[in-house]
Protein backbone atom coordinates (compact mmCIF):
# COMPACT_ATOMS: atom_id res chain seq x y z
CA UNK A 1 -12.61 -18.38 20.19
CA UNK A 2 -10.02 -19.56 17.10
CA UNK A 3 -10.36 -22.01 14.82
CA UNK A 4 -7.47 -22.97 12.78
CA UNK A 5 -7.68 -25.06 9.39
CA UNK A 6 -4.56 -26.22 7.28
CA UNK A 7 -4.18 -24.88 3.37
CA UNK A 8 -2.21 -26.51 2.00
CA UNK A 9 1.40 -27.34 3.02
CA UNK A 10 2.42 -24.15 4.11
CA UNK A 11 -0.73 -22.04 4.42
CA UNK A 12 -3.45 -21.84 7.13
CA UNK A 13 -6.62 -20.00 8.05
CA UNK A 14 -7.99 -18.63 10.98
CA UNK A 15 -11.20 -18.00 12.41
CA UNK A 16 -11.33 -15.87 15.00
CA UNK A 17 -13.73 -13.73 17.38
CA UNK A 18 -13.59 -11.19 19.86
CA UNK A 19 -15.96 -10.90 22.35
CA UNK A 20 -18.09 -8.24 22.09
CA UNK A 21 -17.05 -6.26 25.87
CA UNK A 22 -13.64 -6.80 24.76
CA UNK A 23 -14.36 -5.31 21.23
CA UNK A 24 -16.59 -2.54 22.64
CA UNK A 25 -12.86 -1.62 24.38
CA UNK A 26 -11.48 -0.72 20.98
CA UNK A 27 -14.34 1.05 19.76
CA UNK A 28 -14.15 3.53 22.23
CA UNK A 29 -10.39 3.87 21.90
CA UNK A 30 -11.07 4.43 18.10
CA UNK A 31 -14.00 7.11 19.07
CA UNK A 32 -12.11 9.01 21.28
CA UNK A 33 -8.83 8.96 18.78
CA UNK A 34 -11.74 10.59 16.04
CA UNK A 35 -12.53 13.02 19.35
CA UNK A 36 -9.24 14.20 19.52
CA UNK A 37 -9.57 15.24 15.57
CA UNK A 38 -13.12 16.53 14.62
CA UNK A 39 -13.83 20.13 14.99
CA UNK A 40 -17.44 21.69 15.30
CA UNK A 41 -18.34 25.53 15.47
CA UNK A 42 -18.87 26.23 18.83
CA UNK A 43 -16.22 23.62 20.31
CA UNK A 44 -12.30 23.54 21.02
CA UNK A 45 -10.44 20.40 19.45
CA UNK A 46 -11.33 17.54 21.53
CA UNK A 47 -14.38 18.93 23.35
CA UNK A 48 -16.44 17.81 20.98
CA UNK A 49 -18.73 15.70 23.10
CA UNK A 50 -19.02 11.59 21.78
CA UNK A 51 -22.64 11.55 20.88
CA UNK A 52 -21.91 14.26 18.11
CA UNK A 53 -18.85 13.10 16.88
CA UNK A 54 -20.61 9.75 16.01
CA UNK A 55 -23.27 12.02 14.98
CA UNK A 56 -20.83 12.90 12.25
CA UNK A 57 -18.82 10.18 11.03
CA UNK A 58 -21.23 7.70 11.85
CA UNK A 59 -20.76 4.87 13.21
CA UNK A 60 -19.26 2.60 10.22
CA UNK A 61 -15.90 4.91 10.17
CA UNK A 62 -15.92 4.33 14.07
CA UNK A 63 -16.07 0.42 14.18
CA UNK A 64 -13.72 0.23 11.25
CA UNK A 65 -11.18 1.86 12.99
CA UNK A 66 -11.70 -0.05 15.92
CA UNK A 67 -11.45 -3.21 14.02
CA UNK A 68 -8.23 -2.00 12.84
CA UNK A 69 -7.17 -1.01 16.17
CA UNK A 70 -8.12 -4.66 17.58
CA UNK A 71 -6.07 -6.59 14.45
CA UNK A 72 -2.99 -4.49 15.46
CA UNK A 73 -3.45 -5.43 19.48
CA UNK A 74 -4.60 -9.55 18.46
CA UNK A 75 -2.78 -10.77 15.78
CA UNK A 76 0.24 -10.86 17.69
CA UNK A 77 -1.39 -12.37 21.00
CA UNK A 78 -2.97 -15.26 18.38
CA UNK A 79 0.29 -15.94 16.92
CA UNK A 80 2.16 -16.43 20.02
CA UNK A 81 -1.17 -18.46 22.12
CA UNK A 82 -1.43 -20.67 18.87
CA UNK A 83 2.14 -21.25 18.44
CA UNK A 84 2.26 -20.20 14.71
CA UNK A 85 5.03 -18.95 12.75
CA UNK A 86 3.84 -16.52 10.68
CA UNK A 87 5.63 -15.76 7.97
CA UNK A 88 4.90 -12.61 5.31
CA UNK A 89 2.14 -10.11 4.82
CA UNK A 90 -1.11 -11.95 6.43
CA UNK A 91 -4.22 -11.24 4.83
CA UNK A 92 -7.16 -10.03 7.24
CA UNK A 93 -11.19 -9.97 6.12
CA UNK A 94 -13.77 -8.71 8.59
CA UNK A 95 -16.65 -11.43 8.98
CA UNK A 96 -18.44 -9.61 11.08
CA UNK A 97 -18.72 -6.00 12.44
CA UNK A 98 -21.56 -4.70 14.40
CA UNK A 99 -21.70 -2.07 17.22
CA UNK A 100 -22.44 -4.11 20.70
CA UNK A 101 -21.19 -6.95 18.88
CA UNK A 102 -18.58 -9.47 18.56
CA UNK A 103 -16.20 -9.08 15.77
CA UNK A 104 -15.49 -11.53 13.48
CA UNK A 105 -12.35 -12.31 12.13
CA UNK A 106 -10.97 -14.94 9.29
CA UNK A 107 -6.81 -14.34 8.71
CA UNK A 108 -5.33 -16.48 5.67
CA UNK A 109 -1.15 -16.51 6.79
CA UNK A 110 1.95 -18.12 5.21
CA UNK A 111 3.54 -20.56 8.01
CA UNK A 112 7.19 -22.12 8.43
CA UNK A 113 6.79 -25.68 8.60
CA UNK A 114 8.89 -27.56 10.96
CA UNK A 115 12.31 -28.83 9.46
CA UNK A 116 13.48 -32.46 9.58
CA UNK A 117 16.94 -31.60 10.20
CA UNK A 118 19.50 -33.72 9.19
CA UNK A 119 22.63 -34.64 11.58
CA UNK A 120 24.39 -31.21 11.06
CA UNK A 121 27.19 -31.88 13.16
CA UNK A 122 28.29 -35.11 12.04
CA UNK A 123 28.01 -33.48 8.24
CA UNK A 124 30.07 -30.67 9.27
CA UNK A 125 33.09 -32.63 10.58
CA UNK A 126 32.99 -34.77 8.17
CA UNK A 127 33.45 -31.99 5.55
CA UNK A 128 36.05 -30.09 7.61
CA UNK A 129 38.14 -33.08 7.94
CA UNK A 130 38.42 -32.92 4.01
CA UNK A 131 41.66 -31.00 2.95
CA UNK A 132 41.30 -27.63 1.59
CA UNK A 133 43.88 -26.49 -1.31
CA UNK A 134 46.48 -24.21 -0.47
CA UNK A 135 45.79 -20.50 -2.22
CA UNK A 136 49.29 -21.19 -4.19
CA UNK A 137 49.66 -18.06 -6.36
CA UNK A 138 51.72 -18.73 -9.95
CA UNK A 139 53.46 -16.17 -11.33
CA UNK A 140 51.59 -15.94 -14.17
CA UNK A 141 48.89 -14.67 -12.11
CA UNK A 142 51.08 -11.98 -10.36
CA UNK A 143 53.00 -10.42 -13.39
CA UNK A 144 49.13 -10.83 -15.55
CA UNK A 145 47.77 -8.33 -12.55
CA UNK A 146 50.43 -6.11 -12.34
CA UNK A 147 50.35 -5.45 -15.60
CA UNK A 148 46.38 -4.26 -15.47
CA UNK A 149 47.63 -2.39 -12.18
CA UNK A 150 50.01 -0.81 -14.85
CA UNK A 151 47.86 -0.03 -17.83
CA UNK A 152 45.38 1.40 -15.35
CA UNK A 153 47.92 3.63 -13.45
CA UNK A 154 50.81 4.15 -16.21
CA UNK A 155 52.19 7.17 -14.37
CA UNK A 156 52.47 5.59 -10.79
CA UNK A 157 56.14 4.66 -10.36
CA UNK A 158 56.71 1.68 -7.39
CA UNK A 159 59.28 -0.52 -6.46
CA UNK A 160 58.75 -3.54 -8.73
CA UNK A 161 59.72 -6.46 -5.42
CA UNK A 162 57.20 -4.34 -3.24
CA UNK A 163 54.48 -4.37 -5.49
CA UNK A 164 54.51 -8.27 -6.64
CA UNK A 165 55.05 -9.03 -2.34
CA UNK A 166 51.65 -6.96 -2.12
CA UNK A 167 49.93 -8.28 -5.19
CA UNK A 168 50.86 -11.82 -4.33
CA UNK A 169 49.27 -11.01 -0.34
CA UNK A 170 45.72 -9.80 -2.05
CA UNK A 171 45.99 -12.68 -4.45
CA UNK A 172 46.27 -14.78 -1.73
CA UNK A 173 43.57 -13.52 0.57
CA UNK A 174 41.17 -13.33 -2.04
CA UNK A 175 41.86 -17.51 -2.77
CA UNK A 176 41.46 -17.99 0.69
CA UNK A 177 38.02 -16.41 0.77
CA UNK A 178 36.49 -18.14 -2.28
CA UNK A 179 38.02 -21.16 -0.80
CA UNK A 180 36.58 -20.19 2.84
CA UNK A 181 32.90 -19.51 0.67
CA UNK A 182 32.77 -22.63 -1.19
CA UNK A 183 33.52 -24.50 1.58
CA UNK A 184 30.65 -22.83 3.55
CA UNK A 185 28.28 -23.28 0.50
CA UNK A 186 29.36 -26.67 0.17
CA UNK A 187 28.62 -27.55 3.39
CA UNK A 188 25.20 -25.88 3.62
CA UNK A 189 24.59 -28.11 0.34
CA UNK A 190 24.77 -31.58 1.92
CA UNK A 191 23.15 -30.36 4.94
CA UNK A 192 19.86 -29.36 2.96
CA UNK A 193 20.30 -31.95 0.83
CA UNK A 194 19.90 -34.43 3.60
CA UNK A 195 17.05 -32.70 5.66
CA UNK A 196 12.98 -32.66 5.08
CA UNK A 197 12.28 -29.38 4.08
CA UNK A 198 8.98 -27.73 2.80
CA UNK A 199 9.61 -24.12 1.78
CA UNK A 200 6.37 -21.53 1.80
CA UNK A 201 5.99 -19.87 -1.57
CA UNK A 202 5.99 -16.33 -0.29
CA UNK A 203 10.09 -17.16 0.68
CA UNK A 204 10.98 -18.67 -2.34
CA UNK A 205 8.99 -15.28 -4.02
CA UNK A 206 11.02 -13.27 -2.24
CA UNK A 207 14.30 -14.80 -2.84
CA UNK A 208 13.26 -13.92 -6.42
CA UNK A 209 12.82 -10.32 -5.76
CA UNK A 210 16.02 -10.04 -3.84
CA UNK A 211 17.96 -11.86 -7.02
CA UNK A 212 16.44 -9.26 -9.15
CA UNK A 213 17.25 -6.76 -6.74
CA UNK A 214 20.93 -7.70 -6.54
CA UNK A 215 21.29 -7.90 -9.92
CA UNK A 216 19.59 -4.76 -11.14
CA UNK A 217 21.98 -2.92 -7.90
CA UNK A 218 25.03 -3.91 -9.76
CA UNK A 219 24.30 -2.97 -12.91
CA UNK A 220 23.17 0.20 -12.02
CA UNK A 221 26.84 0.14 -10.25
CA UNK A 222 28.51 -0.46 -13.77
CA UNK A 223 26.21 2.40 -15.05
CA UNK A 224 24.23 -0.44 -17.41
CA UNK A 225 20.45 -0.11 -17.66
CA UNK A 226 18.16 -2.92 -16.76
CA UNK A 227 16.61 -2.97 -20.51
CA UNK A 228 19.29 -3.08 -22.27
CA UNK A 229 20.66 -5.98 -20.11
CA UNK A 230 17.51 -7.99 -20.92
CA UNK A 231 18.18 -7.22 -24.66
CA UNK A 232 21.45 -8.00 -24.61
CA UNK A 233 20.40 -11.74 -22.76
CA UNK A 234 17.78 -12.16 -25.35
CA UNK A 235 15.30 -13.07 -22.61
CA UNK A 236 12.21 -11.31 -21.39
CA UNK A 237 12.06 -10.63 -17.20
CA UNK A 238 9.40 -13.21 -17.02
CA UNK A 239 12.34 -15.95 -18.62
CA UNK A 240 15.38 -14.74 -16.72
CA UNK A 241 13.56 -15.39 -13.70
CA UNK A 242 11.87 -18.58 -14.53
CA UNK A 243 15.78 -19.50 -15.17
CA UNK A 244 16.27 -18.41 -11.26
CA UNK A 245 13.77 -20.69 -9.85
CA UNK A 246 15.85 -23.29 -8.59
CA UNK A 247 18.41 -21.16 -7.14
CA UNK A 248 16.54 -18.82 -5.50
CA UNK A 249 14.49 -22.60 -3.94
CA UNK A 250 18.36 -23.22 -3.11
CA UNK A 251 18.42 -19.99 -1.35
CA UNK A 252 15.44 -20.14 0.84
CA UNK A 253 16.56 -23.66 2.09
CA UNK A 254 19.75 -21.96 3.21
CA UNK A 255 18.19 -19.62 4.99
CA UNK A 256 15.32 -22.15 6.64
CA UNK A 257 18.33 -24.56 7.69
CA UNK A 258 20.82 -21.54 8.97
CA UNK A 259 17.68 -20.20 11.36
CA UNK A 260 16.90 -23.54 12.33
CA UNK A 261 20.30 -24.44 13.74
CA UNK A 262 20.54 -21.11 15.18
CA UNK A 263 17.78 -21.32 17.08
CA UNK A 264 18.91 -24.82 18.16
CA UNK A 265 22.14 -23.61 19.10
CA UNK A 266 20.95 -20.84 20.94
CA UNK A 267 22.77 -18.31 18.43
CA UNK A 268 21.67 -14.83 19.57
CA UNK A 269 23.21 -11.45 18.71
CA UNK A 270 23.26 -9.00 21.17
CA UNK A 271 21.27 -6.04 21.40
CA UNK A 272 24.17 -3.41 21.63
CA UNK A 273 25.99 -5.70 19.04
CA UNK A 274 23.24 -5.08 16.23
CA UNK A 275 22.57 -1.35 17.66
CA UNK A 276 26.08 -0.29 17.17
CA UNK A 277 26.16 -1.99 13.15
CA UNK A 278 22.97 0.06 12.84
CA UNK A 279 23.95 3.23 14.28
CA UNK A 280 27.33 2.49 12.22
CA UNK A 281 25.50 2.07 8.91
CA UNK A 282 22.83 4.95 9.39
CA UNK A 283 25.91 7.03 10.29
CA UNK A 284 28.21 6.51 7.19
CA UNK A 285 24.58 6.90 5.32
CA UNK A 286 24.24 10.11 2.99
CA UNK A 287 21.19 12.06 4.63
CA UNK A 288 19.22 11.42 1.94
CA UNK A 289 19.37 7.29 2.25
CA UNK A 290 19.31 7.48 5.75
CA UNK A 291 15.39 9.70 5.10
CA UNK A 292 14.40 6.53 2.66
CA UNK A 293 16.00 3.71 5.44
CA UNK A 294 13.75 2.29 7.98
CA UNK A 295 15.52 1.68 11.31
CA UNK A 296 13.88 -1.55 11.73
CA UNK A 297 13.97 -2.88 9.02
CA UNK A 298 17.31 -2.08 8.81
CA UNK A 299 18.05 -4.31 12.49
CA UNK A 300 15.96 -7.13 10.85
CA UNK A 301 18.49 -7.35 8.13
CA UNK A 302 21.68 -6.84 9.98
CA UNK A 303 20.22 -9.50 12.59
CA UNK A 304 19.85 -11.84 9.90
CA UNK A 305 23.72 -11.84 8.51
CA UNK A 306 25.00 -11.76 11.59
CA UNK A 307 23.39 -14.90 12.86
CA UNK A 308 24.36 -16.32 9.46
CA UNK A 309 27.93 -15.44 10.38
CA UNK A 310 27.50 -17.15 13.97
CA UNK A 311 26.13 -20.37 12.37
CA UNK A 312 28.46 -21.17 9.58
CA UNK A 313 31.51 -19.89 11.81
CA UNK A 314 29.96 -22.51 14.32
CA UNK A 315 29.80 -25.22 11.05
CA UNK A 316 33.16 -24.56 9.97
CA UNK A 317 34.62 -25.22 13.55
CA UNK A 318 33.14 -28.24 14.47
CA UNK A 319 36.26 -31.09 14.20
């Protein structure tokens, strides 16, 4: 039996209860998991006959685990009967626990609400028809770089022709990808700013964390400390990231619109695709950060830019 209630616009509850036969099942999956462990004088590891095991444990640690063991085997089966898109860290209370008993269950989760897409497509073209500036290079910009090339490598002799032909190349391919960036951003822009789009507070959280994260990654780069970045910004980390609010809102409507039309589109990486970036990755990895790095989670990300790359290649093609 599951009840569902609304909290909210992006929140909802569930009631739910396992029959007791079914829940009995777990129990004695948990029992003879604590079998497997106890040790008593008198009997080898996991001979230890039921009866005395609960005899010392008792029967609280028993259905707890069980419990446990039931959340892990349900909460997936709910989710996909239910239809719910569950989003974040749900939080689970125990209403009721009893040996011979049905167990009770009350789950508080953070949902995606369904997007009212706007016309995508038509947006798209309508931006790619729009001429994009040429990536003309001056040659101000060429003789102001190869003199920092200079300063920075004063020894280095080159042929002078060579070295503005490859300056002006870089120069050029690095226009090109701002250009190729803002475009993409641009387009992404009107496209969220035309659809219906309610974004859960546990994303738009999290988009704060990863700004942080990014931020505190490249300063560590430049060999700055976080505190003295703060000082030197004159703002505590509660104000810096009150001043991130509405981009990292921005953020989490990107990424709500970019899964929606992927899913709509049918945008899927393959398997051996994302296995091979992974392997890749883990591979180039020092031994210690491959230790710290989670496999999975790992996929998840690499799954998540890549279908980012098929949708906004997909945008940026329509005519």
């Amino acid at each position: 039996m599951t009840n569902i209630k609304k909290i909210g616009d992006s929140q909802v509850e569930i009631e739910h209860e396992v029959p007791a036969e079914e829940f009995d099942r777990f129990f004695k999956l948990a029992l003879k998991d604590f079998r497997e462990k106890v040790e008593l004088p008198g009997f080898r590891k996991g001979t230890v006959p039921e009866r005395m095991v609960l005899e010392k444990i008792g029967d609280a640690m028993v259905l707890e685990s069980a419990a446990e063991l039931a959340i892990k085997d349900l909460w997936p089966k709910i989710l996909l009967e239910e239809k719910i898109e569950a989003i974040g860290r749900p939080e689970f209370s125990i209403t009721k626990l009893a040996k011979g008993n049905p167990l009770g269950l009350k789950i508080k989760t953070s949902v995606l609400r369904p997007i009212e897409l706007a016309d995508y497509k038509n947006i798209a073209k309508e931006a790619n028809s729009a001429k994009i500036e040429e990536a003309d290079i001056s040659d101000a910009e060429i003789i102001e770089t190869l003199e920092m090339l200079k300063k920075n490598n004063p020894a280095r002799q080159v042929d002078e022709e060579k070295m503005k032909d490859a300056v002006r190349k870089n120069l050029e391919l690095e226009k090109k990808r701002k250009a190729k960036d803002k475009h993409r951003m641009d387009l992404l822009d009107k496209i969220v700013n035309n659809s219906k789009i309610i974004v859960p507070d546990i994303l738009a959280i999290s988009e704060l964390e990863k700004m942080e994260l990014e931020l505190k990654n490249s300063l560590k780069d430049m060999g700055l400390k976080w505190e003295d970045y703060l000082a030197h910004v004159k703002k505590t980390e509660t104000e810096l990231k009150d001043g991130w609010k509405d981009d990292a809102l921005k953020r989490a409507k990107f990424g709500l619109v970019l899964r929606e039309i992927a899913s709509r589109e049918n945008l899927v990486t393959p398997e051996k695709d994302l296995d091979s970036q992974v392997d890749k990755i883990l591979l180039e990895a020092s031994e210690e950060d491959r230790k710290k790095t989670s496999r999975a989670d790992l996929k998840e990300h690499i799954f998540g830019r890549l279908q980012n790359e098929m949708v906004l290649a997909l945008l940026e093609n329509l005519k």
